[in-house]
Protein backbone atom coordinates (compact mmCIF):
# COMPACT_ATOMS: atom_id res chain seq x y z
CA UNK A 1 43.43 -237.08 0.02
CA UNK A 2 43.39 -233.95 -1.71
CA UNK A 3 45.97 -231.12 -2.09
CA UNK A 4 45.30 -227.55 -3.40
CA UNK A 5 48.17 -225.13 -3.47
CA UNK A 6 48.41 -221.33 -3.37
CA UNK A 7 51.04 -219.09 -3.90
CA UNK A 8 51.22 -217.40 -0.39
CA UNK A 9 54.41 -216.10 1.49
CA UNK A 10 53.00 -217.60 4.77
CA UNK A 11 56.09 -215.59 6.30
CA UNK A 12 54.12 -212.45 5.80
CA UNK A 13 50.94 -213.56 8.10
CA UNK A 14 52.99 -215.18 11.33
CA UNK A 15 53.98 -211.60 12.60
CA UNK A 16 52.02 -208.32 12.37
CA UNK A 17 55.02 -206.41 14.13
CA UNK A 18 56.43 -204.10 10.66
CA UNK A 19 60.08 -204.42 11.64
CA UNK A 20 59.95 -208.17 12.01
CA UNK A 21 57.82 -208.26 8.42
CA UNK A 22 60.78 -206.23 6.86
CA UNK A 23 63.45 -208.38 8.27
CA UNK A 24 61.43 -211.34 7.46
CA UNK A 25 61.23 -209.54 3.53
CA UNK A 26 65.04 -209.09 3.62
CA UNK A 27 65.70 -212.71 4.15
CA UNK A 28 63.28 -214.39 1.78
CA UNK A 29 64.97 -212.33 -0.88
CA UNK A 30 67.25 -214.83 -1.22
CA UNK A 31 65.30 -217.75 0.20
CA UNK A 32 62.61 -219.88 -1.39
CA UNK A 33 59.59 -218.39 -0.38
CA UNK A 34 57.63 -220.97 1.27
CA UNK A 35 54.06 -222.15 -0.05
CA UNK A 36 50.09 -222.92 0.95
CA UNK A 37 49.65 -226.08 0.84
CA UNK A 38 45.49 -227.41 1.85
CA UNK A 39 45.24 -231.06 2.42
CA UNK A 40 41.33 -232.41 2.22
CA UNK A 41 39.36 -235.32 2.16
CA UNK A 42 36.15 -235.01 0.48
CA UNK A 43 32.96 -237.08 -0.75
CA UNK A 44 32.58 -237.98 -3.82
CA UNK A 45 29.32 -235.76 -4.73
CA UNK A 46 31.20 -232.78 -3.42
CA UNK A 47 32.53 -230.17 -5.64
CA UNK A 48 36.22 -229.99 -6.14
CA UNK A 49 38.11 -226.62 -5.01
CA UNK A 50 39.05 -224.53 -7.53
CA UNK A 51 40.86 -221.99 -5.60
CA UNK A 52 42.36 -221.34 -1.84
CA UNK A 53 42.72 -217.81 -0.92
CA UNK A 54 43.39 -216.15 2.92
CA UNK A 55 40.94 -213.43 3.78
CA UNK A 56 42.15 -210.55 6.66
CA UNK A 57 39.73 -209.62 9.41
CA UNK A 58 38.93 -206.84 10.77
CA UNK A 59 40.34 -205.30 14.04
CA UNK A 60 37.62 -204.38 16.63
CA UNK A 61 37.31 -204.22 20.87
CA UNK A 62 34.62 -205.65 22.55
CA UNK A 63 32.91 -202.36 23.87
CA UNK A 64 31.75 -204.50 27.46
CA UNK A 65 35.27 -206.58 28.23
CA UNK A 66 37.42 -204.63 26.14
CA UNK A 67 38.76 -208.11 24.46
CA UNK A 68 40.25 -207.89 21.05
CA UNK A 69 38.41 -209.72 18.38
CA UNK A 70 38.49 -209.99 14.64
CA UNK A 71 35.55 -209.76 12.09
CA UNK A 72 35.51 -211.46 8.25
CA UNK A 73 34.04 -210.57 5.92
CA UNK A 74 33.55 -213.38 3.79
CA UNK A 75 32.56 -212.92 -0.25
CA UNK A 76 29.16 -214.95 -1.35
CA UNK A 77 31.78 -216.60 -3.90
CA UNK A 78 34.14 -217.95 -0.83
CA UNK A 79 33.33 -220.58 1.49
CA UNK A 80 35.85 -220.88 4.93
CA UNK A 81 37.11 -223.19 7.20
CA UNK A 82 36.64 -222.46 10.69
CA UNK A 83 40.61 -222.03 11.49
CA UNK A 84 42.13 -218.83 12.52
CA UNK A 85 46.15 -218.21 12.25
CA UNK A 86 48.55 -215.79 12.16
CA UNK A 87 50.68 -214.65 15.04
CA UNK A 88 50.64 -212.61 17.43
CA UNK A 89 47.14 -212.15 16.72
CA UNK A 90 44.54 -214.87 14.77
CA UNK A 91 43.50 -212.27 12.33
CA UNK A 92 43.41 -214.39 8.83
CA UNK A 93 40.96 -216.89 7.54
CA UNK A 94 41.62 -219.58 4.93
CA UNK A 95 38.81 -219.90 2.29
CA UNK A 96 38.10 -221.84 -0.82
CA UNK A 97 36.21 -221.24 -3.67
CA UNK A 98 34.31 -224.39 -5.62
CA UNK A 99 33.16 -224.49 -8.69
CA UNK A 100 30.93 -226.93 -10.65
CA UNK A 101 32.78 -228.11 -13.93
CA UNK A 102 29.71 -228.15 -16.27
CA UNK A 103 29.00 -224.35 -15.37
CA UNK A 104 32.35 -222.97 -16.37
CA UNK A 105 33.54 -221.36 -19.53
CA UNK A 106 36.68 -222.86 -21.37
CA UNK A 107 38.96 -220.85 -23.64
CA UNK A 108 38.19 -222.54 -27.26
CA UNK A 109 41.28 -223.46 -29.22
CA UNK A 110 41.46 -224.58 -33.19
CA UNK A 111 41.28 -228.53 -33.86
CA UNK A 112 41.84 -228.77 -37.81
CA UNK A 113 42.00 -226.38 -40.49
CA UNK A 114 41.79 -226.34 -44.85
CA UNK A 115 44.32 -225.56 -46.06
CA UNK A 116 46.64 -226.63 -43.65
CA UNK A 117 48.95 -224.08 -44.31
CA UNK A 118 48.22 -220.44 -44.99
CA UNK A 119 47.92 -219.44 -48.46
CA UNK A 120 50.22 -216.87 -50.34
CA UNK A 121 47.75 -214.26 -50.24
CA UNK A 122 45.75 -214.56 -47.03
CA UNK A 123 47.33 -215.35 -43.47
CA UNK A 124 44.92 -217.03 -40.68
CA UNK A 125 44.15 -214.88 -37.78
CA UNK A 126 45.35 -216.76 -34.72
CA UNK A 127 42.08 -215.66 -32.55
CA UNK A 128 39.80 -217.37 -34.63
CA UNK A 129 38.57 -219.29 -32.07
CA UNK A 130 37.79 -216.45 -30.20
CA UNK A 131 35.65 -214.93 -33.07
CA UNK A 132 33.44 -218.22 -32.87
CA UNK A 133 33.39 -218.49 -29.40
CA UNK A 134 33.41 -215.02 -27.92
CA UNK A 135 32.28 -216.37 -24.50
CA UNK A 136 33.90 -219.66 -24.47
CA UNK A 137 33.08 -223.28 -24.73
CA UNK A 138 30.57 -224.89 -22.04
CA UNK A 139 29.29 -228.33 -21.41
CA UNK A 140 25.74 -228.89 -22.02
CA UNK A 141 23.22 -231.60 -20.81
CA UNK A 142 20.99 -231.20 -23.68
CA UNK A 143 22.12 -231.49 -27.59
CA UNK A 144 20.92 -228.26 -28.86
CA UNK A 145 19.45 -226.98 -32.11
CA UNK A 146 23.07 -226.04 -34.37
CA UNK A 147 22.58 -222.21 -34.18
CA UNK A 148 24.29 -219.73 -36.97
CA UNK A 149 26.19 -216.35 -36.91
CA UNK A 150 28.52 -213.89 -39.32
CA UNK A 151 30.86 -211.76 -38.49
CA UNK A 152 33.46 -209.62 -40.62
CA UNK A 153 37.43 -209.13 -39.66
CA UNK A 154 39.30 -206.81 -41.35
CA UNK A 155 43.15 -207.48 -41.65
CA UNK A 156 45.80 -204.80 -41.61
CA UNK A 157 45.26 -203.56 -45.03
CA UNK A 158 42.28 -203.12 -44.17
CA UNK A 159 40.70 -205.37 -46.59
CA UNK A 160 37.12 -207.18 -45.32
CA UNK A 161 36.80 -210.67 -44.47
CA UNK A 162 33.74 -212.31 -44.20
CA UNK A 163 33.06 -215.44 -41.53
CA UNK A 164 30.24 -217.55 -41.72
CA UNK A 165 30.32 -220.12 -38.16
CA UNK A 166 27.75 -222.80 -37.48
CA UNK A 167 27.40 -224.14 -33.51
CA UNK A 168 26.51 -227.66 -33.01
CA UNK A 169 27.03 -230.05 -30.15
CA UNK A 170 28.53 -233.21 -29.86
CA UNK A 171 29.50 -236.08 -27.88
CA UNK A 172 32.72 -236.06 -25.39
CA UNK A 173 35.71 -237.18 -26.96
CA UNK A 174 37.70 -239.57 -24.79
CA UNK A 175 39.64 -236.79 -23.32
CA UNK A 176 37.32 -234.56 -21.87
CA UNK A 177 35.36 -237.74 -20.55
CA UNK A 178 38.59 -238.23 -18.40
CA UNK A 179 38.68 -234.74 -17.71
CA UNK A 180 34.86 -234.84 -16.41
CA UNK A 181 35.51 -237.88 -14.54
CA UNK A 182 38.28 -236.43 -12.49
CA UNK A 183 35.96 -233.91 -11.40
CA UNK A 184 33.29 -237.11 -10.48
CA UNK A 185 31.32 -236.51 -12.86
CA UNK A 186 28.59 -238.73 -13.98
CA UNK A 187 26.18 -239.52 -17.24
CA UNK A 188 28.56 -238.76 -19.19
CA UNK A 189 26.44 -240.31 -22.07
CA UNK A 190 24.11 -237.87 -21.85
CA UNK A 191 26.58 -234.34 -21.58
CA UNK A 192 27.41 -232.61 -25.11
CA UNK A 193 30.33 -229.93 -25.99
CA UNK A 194 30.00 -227.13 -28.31
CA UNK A 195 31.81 -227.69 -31.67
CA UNK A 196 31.71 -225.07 -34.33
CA UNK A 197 32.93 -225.29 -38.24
CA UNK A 198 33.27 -221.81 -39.61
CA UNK A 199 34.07 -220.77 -43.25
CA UNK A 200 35.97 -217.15 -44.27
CA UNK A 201 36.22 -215.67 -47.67
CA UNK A 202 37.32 -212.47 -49.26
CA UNK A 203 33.36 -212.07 -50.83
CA UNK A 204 30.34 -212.11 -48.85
CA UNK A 205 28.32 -214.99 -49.60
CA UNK A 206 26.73 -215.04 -46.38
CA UNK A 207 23.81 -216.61 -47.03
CA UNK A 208 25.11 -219.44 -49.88
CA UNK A 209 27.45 -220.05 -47.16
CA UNK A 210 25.37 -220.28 -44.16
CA UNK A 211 23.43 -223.22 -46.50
CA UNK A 212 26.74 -225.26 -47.27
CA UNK A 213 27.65 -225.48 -43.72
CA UNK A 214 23.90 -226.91 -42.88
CA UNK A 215 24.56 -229.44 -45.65
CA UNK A 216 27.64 -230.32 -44.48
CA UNK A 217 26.72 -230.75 -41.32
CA UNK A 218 23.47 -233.28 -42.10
CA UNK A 219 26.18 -235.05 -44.56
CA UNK A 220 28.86 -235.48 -40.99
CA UNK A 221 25.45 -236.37 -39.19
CA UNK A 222 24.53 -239.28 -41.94
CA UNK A 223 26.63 -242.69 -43.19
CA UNK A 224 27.71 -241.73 -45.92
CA UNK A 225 30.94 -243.57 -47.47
CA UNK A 226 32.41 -240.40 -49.06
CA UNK A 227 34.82 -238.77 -46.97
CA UNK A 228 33.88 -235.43 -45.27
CA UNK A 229 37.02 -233.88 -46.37
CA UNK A 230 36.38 -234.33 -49.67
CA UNK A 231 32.72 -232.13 -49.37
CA UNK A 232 35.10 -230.09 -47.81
CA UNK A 233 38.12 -229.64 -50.61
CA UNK A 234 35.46 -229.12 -53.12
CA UNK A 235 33.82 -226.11 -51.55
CA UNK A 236 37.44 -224.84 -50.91
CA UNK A 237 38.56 -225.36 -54.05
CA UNK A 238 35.98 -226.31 -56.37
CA UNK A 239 33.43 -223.38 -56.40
CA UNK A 240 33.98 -220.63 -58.90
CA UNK A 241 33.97 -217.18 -57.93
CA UNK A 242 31.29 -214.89 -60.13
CA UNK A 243 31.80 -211.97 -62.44
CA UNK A 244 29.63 -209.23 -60.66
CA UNK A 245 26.69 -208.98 -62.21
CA UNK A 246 26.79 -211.00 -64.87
CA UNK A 247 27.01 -214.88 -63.87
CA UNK A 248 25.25 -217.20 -61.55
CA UNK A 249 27.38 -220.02 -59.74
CA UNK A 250 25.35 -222.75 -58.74
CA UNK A 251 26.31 -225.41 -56.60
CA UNK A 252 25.24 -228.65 -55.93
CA UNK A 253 25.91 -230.32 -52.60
CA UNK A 254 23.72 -232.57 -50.51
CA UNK A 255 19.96 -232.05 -51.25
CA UNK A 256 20.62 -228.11 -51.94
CA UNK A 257 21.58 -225.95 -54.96
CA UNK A 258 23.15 -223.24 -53.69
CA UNK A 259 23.29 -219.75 -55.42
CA UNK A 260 26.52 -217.83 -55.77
CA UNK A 261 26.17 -214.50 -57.47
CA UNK A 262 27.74 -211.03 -57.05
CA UNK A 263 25.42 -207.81 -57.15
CA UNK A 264 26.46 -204.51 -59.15
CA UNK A 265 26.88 -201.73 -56.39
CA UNK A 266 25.39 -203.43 -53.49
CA UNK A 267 25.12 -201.87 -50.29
CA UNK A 268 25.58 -202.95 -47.28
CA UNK A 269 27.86 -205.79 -49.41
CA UNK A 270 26.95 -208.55 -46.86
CA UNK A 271 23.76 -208.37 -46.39
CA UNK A 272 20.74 -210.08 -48.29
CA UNK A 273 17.32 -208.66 -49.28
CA UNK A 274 15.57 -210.61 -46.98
CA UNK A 275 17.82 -208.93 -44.27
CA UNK A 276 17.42 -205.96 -45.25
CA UNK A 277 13.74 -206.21 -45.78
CA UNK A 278 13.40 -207.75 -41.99
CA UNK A 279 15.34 -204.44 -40.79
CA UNK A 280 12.57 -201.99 -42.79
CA UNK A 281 9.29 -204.48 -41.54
CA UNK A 282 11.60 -203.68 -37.90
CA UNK A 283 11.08 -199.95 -37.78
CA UNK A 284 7.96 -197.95 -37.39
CA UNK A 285 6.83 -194.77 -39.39
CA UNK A 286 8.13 -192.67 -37.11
């Protein structure tokens, strides 16, 4: 047995008379307003209900016999059950909405961090998450290609910063294969979640970056015995940052070198040559 609960004053929908409603108001102000409560068995291929909501009908008279009936209508999104209430008259409908667990969004939320703390000069934005997953986290049947993105914040001195994120899928961890299973699902062997690592820095190394993450993701992918948080600390804390114009940084991390070096009056700052020469091959003479 199942039991789905929605917050409904059921007191509201016995009587359609407005005096009794008002009286009935008046007396639940300082009563516990009582609750929905749908009790259901179901199969186990069904999908569970995500939602129980009561739908009014519409008043209308039989033009021929005069009778009073009531129309619904019912949303695509809604499915019903084919039980009227409400007194005097039947005039609501209970519905439910379903929803299949590996076609929903979740909200993403941070799982580790470096540093751990924030530093003196740079506090992290709580909605980072967001910034990496703008439409939230799905399930996914098939492991997909790691895919990569930028974006830029700016904090409230208005000072640039400049996040590099790469997407990747993995295998459940042993909580959301609980949480699949009490929604009966099954293969859960072969079902993948988005996971993303994401770098930010005050400088706009987008591209030396973007290369580092793809290293350190073949290096998480591989057995190595060295620690991934030690890749990690070094590019934190390791790398130095370039005079502009003047010195190349080069550093060495999986089968990559990767550049580092700061151009005199650049423009846009974060964006390479090869970007900008895709945008020019983009637009026609016109």
């Amino acid at each position: 047995m199942f039991y789905y609960y929605g917050e409904f004053n059921l007191n509201l929908y016995m009587d359609n008379d407005d005096e009794m409603q008002s009286a009935r108001q008046e007396e639940e102000s300082a009563a516990e307003t009582p609750h929905l409560c749908l009790c259901v068995t179901r199969r186990r291929k069904n999908l569970p209900i995500s939602d129980v909501e009561i739908l009014m009908g519409e008043r209308n008279k039989d033009p021929r016999t005069g009778e009073l009936k009531f129309e619904f209508k019912v949303p695509q999104h809604l499915k019903h059950i084919r039980y009227q209430f409400g007194a005097p008259h039947k005039n609501r409908l209970l519905c439910y909405r379903q929803k299949d667990v590996l076609n929903m969004h979740f909200e993403a939320k941070q799982i580790d961090r470096y540093p751990a703390i924030d530093r003196s000069y740079y506090e992290m934005p709580d909605l980072l998450s967001t910034f990496c997953f703008p439409s939230g986290i799905q399930f996914t049947k098939e492991r997909e290609t790691p895919t990569f993105f930028s974006f830029i914040l700016t904090d409230s001195e208005l000072e640039r910063i400049y996040g590099t994120c790469l997407i990747f899928d993995e295998i459940l961890c042993p909580e959301l294969r609980h949480l699949l299973k009490q929604h009966h699902v099954t293969n859960l062997d072969s079902i993948y979640v988005h996971k993303a690592i994401c770098i930010l820095s005050h400088y706009s190394f987008m591209d030396s970056f973007k290369e580092i993450l793809k290293q350190v993701y073949r290096i998480h992918l591989s057995n190595t015995p060295i620690p991934m948080e030690r890749y990690i600390i070094n590019v934190m804390e390791e790398i130095p940052v370039p005079d502009i114009g003047s010195v190349l940084v080069q550093y060495d991390i999986g089968n990559q070198t990767v550049p580092f070096f700061r151009k005199i009056d650049q423009f846009p700052p974060y964006a390479s040559d090869e970007d900008i020469e895709n945008l020019f091959r983009a637009l026609d003479y016109e």
